[in-house]
C-alpha atoms as a PDB file:
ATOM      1  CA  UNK A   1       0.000   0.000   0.000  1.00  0.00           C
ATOM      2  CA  UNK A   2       1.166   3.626  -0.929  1.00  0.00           C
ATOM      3  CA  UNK A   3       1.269   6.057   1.272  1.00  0.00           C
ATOM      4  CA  UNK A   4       0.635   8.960   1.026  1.00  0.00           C
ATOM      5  CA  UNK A   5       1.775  12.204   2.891  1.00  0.00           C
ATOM      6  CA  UNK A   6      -1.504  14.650   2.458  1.00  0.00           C
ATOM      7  CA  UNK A   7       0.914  17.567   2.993  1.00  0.00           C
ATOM      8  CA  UNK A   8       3.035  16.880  -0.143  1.00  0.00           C
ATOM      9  CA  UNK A   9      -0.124  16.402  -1.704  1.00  0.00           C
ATOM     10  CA  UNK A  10      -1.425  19.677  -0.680  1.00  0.00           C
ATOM     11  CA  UNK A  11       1.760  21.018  -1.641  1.00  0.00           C
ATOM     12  CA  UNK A  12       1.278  19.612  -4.975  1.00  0.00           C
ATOM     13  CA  UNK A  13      -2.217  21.018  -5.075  1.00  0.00           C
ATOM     14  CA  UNK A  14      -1.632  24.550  -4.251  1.00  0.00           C
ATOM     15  CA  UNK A  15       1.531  25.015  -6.349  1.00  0.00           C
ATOM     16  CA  UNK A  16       0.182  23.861  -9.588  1.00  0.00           C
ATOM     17  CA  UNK A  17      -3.261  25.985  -9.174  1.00  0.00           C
ATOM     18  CA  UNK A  18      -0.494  28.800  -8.297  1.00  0.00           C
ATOM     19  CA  UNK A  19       1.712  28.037 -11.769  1.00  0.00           C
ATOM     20  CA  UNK A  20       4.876  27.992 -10.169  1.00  0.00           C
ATOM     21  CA  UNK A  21       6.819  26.958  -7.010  1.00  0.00           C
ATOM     22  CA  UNK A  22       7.888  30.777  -6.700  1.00  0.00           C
ATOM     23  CA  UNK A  23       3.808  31.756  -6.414  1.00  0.00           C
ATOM     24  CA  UNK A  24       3.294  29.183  -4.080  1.00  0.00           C
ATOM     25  CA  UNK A  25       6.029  29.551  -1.569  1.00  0.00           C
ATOM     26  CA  UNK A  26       4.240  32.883  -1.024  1.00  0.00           C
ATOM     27  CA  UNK A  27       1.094  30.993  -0.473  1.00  0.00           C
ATOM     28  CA  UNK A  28       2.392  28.549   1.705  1.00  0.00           C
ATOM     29  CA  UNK A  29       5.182  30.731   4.053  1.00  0.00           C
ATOM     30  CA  UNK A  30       7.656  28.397   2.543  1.00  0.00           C
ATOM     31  CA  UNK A  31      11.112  28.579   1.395  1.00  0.00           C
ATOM     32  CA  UNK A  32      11.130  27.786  -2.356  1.00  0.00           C
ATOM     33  CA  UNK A  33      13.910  25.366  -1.399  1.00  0.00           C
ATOM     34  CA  UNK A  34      11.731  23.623   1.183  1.00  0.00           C
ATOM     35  CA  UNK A  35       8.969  23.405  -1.320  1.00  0.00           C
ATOM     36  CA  UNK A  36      11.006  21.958  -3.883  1.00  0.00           C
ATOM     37  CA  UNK A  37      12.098  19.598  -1.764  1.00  0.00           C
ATOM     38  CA  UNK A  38       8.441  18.346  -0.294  1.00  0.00           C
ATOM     39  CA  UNK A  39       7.498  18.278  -4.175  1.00  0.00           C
ATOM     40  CA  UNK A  40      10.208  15.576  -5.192  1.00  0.00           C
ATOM     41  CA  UNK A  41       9.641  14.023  -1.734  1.00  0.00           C
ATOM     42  CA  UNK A  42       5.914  12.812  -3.028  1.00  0.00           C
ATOM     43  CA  UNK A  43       6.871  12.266  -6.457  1.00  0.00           C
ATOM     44  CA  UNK A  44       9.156   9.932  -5.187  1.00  0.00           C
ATOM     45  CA  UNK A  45       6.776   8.359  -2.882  1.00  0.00           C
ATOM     46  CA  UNK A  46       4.361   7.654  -5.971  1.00  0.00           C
ATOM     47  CA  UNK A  47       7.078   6.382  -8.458  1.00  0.00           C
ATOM     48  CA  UNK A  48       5.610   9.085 -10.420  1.00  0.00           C
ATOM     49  CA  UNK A  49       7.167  12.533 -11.972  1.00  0.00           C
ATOM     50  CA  UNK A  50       4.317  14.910 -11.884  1.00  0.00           C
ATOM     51  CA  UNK A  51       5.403  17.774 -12.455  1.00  0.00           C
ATOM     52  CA  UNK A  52       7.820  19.519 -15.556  1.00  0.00           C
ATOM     53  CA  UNK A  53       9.726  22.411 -14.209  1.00  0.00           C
ATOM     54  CA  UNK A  54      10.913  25.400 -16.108  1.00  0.00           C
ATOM     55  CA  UNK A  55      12.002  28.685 -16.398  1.00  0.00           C
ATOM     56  CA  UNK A  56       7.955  29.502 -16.725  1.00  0.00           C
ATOM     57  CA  UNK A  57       6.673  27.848 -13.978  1.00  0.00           C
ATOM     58  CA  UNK A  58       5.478  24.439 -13.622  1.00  0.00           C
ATOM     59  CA  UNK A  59       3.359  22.075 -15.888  1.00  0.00           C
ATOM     60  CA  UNK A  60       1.351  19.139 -15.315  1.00  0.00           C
ATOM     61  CA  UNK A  61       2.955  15.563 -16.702  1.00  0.00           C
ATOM     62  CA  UNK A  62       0.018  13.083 -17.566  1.00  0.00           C
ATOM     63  CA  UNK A  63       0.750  11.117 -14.469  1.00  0.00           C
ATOM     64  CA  UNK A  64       0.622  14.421 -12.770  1.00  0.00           C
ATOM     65  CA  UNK A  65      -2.967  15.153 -14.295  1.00  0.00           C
ATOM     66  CA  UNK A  66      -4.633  12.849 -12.634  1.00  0.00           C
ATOM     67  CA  UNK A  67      -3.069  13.279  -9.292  1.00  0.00           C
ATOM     68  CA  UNK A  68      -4.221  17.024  -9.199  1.00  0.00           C
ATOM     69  CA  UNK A  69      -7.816  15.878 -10.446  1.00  0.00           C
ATOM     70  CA  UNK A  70      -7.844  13.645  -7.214  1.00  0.00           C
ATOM     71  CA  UNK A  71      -6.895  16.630  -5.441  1.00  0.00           C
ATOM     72  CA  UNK A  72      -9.676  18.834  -7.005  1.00  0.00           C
ATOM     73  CA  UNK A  73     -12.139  16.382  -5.343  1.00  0.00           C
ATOM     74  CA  UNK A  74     -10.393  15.843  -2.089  1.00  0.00           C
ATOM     75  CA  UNK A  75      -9.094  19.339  -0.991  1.00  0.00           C
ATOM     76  CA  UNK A  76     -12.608  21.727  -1.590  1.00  0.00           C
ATOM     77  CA  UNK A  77     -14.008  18.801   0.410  1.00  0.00           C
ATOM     78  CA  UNK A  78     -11.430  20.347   3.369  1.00  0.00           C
ATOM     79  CA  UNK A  79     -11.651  23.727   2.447  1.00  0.00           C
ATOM     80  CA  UNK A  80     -15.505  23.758   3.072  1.00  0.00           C
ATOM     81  CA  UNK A  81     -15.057  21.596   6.059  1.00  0.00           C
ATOM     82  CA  UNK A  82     -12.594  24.286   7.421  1.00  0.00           C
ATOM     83  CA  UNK A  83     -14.665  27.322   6.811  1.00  0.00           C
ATOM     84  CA  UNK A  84     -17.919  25.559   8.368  1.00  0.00           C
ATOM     85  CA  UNK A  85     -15.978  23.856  11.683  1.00  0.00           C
ATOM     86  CA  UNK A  86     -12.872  25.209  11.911  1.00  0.00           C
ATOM     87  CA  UNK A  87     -12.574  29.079  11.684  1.00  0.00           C
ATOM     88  CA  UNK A  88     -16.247  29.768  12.859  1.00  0.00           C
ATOM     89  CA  UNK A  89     -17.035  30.571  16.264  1.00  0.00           C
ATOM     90  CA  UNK A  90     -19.866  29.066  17.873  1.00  0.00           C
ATOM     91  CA  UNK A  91     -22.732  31.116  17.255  1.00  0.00           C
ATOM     92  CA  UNK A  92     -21.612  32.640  13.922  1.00  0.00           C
ATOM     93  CA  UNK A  93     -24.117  32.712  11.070  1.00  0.00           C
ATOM     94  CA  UNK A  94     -24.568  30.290   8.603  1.00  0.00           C
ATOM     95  CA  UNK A  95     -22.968  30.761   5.004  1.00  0.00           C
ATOM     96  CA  UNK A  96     -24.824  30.763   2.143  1.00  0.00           C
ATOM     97  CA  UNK A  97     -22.822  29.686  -0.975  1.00  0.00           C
ATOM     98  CA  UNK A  98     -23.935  31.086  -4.143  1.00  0.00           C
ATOM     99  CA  UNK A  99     -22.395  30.063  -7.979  1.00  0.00           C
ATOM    100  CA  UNK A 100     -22.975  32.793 -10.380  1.00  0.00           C
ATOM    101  CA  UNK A 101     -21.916  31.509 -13.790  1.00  0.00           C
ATOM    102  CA  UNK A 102     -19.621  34.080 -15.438  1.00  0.00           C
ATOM    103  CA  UNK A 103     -22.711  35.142 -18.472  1.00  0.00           C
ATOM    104  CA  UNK A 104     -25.269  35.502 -15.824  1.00  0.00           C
ATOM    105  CA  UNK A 105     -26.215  39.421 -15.982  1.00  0.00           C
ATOM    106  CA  UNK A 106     -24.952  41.229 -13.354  1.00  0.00           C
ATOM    107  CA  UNK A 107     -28.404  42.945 -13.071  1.00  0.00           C
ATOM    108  CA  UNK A 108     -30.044  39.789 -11.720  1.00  0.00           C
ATOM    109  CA  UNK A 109     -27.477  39.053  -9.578  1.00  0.00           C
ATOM    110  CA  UNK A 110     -27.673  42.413  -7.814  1.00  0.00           C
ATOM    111  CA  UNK A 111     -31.594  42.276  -7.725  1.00  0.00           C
ATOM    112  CA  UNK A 112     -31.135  38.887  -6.507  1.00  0.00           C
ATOM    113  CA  UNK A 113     -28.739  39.958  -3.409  1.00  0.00           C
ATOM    114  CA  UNK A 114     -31.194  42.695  -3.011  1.00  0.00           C
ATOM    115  CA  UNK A 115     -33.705  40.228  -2.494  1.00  0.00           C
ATOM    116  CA  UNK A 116     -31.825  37.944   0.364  1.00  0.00           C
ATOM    117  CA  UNK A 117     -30.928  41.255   2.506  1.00  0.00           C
ATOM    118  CA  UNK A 118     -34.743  41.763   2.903  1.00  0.00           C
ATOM    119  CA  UNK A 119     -35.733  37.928   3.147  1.00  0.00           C
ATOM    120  CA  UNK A 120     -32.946  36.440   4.516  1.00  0.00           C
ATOM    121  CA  UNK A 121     -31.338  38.361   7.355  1.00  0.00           C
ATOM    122  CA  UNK A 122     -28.922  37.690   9.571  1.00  0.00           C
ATOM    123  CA  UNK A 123     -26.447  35.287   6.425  1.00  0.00           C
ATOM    124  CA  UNK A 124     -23.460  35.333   5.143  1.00  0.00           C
ATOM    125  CA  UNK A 125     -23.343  35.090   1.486  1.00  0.00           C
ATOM    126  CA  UNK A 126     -20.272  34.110  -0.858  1.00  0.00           C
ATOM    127  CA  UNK A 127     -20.843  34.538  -4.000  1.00  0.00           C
ATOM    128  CA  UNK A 128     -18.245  32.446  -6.657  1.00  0.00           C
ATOM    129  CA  UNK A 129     -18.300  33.010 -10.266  1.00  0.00           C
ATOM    130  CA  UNK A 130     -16.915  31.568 -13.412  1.00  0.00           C
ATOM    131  CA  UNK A 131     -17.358  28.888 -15.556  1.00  0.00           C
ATOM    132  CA  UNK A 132     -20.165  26.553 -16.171  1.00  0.00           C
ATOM    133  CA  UNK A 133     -18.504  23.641 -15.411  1.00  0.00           C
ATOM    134  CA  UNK A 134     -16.534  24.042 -12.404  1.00  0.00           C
ATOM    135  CA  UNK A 135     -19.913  25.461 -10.432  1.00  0.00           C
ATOM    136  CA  UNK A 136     -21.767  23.056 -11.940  1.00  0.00           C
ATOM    137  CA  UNK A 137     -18.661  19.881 -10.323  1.00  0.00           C
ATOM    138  CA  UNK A 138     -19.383  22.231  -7.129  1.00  0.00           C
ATOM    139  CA  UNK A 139     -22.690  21.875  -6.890  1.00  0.00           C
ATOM    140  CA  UNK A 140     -22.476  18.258  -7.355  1.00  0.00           C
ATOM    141  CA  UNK A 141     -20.010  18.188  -4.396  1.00  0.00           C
ATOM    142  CA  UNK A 142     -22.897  20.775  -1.902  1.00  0.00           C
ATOM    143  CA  UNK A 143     -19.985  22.747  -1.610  1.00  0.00           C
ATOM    144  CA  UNK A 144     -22.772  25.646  -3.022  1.00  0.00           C
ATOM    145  CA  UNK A 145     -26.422  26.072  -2.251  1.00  0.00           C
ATOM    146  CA  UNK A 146     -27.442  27.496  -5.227  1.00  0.00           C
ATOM    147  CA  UNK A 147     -25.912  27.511  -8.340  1.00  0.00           C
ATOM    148  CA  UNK A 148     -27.203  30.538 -11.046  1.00  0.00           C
ATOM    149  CA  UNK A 149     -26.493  30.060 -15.016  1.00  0.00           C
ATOM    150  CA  UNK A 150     -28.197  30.301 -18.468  1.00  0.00           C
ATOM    151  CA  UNK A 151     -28.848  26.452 -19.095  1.00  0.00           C
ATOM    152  CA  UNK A 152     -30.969  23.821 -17.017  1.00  0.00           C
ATOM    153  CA  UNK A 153     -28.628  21.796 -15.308  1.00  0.00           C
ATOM    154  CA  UNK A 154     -30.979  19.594 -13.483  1.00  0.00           C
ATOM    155  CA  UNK A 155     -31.120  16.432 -15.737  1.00  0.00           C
ATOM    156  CA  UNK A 156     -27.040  16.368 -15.748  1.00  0.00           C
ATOM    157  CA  UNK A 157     -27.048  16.608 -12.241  1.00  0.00           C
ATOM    158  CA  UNK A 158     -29.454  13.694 -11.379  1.00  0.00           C
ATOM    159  CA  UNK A 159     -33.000  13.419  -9.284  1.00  0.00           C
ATOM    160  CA  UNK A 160     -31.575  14.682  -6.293  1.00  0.00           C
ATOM    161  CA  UNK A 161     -31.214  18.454  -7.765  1.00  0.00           C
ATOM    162  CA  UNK A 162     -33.825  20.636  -9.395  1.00  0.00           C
ATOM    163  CA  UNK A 163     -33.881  23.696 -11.653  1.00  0.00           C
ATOM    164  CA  UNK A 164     -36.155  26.003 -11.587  1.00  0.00           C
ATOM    165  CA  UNK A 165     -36.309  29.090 -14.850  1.00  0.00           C
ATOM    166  CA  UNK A 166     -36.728  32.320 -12.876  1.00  0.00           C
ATOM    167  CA  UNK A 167     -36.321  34.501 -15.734  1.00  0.00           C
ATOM    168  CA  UNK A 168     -36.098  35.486 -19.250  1.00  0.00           C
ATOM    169  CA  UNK A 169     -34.839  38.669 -20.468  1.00  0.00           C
ATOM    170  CA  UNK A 170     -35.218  39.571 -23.858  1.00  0.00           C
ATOM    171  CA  UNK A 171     -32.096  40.705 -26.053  1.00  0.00           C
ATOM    172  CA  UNK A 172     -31.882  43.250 -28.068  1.00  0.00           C
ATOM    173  CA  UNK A 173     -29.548  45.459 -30.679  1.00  0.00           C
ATOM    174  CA  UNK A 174     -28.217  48.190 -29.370  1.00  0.00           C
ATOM    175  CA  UNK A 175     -25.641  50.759 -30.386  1.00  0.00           C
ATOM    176  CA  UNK A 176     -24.495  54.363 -29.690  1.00  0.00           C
ATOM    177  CA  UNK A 177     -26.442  57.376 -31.492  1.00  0.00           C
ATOM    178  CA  UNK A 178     -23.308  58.182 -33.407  1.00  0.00           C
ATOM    179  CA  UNK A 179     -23.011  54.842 -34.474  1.00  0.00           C
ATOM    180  CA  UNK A 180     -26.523  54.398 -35.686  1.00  0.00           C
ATOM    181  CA  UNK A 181     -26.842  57.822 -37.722  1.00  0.00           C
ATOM    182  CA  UNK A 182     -27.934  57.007 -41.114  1.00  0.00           C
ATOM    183  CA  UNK A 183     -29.215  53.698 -39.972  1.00  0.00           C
ATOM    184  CA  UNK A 184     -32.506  53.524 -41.588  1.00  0.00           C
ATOM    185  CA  UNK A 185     -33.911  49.413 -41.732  1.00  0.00           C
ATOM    186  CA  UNK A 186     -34.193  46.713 -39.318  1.00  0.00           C
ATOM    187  CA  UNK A 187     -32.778  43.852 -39.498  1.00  0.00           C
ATOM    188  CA  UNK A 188     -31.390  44.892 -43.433  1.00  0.00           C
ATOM    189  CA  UNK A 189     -29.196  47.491 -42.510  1.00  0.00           C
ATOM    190  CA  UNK A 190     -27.094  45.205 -39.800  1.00  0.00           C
ATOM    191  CA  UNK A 191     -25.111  44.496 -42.816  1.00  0.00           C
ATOM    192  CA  UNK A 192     -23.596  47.692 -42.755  1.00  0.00           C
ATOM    193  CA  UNK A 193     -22.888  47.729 -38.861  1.00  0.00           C
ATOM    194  CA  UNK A 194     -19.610  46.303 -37.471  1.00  0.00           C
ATOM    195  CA  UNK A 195     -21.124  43.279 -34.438  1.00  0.00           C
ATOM    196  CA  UNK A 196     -20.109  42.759 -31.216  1.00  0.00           C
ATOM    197  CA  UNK A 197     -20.922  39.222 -30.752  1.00  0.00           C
ATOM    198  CA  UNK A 198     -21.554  36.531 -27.718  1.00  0.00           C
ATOM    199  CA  UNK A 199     -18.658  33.421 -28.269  1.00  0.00           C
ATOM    200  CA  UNK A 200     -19.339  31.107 -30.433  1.00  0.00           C
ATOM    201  CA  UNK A 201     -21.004  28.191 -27.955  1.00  0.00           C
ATOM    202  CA  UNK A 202     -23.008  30.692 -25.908  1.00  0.00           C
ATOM    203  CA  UNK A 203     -26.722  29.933 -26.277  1.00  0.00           C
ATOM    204  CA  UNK A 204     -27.676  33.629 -27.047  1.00  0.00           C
ATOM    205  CA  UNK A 205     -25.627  33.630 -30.268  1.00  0.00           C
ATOM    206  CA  UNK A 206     -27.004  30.708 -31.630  1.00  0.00           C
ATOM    207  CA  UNK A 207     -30.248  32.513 -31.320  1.00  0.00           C
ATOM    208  CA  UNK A 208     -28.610  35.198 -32.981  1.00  0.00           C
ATOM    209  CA  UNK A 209     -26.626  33.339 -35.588  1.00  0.00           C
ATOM    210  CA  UNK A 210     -30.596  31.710 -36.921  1.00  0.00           C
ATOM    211  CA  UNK A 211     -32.145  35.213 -36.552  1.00  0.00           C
ATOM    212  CA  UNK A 212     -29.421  36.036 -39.066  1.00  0.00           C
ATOM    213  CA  UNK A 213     -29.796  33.633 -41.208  1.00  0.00           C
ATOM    214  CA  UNK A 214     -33.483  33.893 -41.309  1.00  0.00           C
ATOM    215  CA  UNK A 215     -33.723  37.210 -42.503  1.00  0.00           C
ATOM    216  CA  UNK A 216     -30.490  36.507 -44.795  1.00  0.00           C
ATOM    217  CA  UNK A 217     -28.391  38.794 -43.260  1.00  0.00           C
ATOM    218  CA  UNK A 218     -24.565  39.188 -43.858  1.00  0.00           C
ATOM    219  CA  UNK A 219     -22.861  40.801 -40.882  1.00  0.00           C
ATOM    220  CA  UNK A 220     -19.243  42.149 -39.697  1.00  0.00           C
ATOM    221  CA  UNK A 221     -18.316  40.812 -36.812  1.00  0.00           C
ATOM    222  CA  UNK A 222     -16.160  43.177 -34.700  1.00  0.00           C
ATOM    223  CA  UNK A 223     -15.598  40.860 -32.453  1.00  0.00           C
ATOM    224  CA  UNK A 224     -16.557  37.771 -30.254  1.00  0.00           C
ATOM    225  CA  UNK A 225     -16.479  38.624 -26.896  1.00  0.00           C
ATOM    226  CA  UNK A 226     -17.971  35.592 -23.908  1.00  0.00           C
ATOM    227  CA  UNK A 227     -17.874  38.379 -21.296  1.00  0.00           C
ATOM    228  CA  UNK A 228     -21.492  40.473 -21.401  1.00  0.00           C
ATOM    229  CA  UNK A 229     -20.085  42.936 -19.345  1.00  0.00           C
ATOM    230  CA  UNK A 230     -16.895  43.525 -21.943  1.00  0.00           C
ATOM    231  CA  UNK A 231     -19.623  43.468 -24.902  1.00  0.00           C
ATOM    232  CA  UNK A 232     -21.907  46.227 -23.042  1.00  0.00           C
ATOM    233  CA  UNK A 233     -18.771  48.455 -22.355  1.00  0.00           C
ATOM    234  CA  UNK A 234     -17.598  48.294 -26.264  1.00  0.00           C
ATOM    235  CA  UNK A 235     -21.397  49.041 -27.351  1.00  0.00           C
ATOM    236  CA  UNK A 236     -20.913  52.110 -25.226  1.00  0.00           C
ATOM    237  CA  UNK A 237     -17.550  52.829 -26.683  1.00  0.00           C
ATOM    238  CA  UNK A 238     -19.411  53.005 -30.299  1.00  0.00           C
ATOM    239  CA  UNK A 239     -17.222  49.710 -31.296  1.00  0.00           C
ATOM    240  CA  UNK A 240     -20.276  48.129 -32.837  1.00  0.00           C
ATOM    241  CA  UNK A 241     -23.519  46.891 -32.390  1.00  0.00           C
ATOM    242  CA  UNK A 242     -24.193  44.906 -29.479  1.00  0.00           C
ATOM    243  CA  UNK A 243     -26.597  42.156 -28.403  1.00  0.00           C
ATOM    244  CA  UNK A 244     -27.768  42.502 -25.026  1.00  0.00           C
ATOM    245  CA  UNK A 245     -30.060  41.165 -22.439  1.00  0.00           C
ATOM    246  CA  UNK A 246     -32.814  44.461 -21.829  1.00  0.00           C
ATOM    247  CA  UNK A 247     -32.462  44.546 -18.109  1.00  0.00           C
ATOM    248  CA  UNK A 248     -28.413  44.877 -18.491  1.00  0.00           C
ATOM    249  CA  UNK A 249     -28.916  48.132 -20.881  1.00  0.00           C
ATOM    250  CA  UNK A 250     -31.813  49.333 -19.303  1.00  0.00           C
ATOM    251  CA  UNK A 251     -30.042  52.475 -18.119  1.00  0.00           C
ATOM    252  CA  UNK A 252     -28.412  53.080 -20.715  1.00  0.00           C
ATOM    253  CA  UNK A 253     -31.575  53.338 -23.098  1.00  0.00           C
ATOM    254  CA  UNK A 254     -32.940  55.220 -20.843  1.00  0.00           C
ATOM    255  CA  UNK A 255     -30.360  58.011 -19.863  1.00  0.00           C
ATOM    256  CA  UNK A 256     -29.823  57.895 -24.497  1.00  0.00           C
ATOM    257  CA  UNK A 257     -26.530  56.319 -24.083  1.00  0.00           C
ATOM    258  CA  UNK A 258     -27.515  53.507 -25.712  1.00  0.00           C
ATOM    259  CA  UNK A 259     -30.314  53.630 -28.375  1.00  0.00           C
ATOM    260  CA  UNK A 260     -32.590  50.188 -29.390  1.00  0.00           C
ATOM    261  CA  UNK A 261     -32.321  49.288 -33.307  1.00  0.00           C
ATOM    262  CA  UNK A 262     -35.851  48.091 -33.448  1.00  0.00           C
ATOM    263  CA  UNK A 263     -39.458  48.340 -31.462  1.00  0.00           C
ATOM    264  CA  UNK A 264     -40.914  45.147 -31.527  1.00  0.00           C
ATOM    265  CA  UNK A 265     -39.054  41.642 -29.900  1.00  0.00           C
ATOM    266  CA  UNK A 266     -36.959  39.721 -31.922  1.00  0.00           C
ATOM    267  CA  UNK A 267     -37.938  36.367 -30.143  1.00  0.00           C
ATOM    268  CA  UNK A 268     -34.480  36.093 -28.348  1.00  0.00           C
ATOM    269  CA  UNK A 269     -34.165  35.779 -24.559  1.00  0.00           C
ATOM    270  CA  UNK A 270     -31.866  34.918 -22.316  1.00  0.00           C
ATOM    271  CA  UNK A 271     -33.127  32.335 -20.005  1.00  0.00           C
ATOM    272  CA  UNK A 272     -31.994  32.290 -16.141  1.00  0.00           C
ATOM    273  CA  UNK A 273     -32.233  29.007 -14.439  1.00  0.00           C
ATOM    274  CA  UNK A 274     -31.388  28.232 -10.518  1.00  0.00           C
ATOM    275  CA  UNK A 275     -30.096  25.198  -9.343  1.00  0.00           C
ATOM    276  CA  UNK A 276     -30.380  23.451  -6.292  1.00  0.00           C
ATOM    277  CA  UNK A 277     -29.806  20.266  -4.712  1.00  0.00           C
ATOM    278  CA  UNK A 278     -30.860  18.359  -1.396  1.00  0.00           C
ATOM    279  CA  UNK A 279     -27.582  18.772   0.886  1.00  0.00           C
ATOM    280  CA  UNK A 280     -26.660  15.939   3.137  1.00  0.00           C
ATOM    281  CA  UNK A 281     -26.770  18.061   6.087  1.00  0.00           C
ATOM    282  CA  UNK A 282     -28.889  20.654   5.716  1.00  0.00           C
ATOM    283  CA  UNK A 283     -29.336  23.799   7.871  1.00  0.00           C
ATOM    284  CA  UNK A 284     -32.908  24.802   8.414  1.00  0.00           C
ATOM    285  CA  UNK A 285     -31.738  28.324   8.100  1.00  0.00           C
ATOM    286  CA  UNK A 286     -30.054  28.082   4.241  1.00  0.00           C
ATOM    287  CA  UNK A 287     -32.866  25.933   3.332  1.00  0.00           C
ATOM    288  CA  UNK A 288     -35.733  28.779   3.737  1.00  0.00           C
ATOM    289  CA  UNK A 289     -32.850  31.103   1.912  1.00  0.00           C
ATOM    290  CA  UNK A 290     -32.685  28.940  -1.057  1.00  0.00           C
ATOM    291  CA  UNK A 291     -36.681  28.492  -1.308  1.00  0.00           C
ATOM    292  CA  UNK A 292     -37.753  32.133  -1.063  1.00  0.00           C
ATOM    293  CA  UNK A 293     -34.767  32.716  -4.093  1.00  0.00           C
ATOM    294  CA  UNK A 294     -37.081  29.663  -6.026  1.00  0.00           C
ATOM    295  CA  UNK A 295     -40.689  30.496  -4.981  1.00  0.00           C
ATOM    296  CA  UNK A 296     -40.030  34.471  -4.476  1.00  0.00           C
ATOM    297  CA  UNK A 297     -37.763  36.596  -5.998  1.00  0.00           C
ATOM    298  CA  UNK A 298     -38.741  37.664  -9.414  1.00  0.00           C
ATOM    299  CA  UNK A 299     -37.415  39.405 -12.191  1.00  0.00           C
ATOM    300  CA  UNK A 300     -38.875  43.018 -12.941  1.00  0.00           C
END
């Protein structure tokens, strides 16, 4: 039987999520000598080289791969176990752990906090963005309560989690009123308007790509941009034409920053789903959190 010495592991852990030993050491309070060391210490208790060292930093051998995806499932596991147990004092209120995946619109997210400081009092909330898939592994894991994105994750995640679609925001053309002089006819005259477009991937653009090609449309992309945030901040910048959920341009429509290429809907929205699951242990507490967010709080 191997065995293994969870401190080189955790070594291991944080100094590849850091990209090199010299980022880690800081993390850790050690000497980059001492770290070094630790590092070949569990390589060499694994028969394994896991790690290829350079002038850049550190990158993962094959063997090394799938140490550091055991490490991905055992260390959160700690983390969260720390942050519950270990640095709360008795009497300390709960946590409530929030995913916000990285398209979500900001505005929803804000109403949405809004919405637990007059429901929920007396939590802590952490909110973690990014990408789909790593909320989505840490939602499988409870590690959050709820999980926020643009897709329905609840037949992935199995019987024990449910989705529920809380909104869904039209989008819209938008562009500055310098950019749009001489603009004349919807949806012809895109053709003649550099586009600030979603990623290729992202469900709103492959609304937008068949909207396109239903009204045989040739466009200029500007660019391709995942961030909504980025895209909104360009539009205002006259770069191009932008696609946007309503609620996130709101605002800016109304104060004339921004001005609407058309009246009617285009039949594009943005869909909001929240995901939940049933914890092992759950707290009375972030359970009546979690169920005002799905039977509650709406979208204006």
């Amino acid at each position: 039987m191997i065995s293994i010495n969870y401190h080189h592991l955790y070594y291991f852990w944080t100094t590849v999520k850091a990209g090199s030993i010299h980022s880690a050491k800081k993390k850790l309070l050690l000497a980059q000598p001492t770290l070094s060391l630790q590092l070949k210490e569990l390589e060499r208790s694994l028969s394994r080289r896991l790690l290829d060292r350079s002038h850049k930093g550190v990158a993962l051998t094959p063997e090394g791969r799938r140490v550091f995806e055991y490490c991905e499932r055992i260390f959160p596991v700690g983390e969260e176990l720390a942050s519950e147990m270990g640095k709360e004092p008795r009497g300390a209120p709960p946590i409530l752990h929030i995913g916000i995946q990285d398209t979500v619109p900001r505005a929803i997210v804000l109403r949405m906090l809004d919405h637990l400081e007059r429901a929920a009092r007396g939590l802590r909330i952490f909110v973690f963005g990014g990408g789909l898939q790593d909320l989505e592994e840490r939602l499988a894991r409870h590690m959050l309560d709820v999980l926020i994105t643009d897709v329905d994750l609840s037949r992935s995640l199995g019987r024990d989690f449910i989705g529920r679609m809380k909104a869904r925001v039209p989008v819209v053309f938008v562009g500055t009123p310098a950019l749009l002089r001489g603009f004349k006819r919807f949806p012809r005259d895109l053709s003649s308007l550099p586009l600030l477009m979603r990623a290729p991937g992202n469900p709103v653009r492959k609304e937008v790509d068949r909207f396109l090609l239903r009204h045989g449309i040739d466009v200029s992309i500007a660019a391709e941009i995942e961030d909504a945030h980025l895209v909104r901040q360009l539009a205002l910048r006259g770069r191009g034409v932008a696609l946007l959920n309503r609620l996130s341009v709101k605002d800016d429509l109304r104060a004339g920053r921004l001005v609407q290429l058309h009246q009617r809907p285009i039949g594009i929205i943005e869909p909001v789903w929240f995901a939940t699951g049933k914890h092992p242990n759950p707290i009375t507490v972030l359970q009546a959190a979690v169920q005002t967010l799905l039977d509650d709080f709406q979208v204006e």
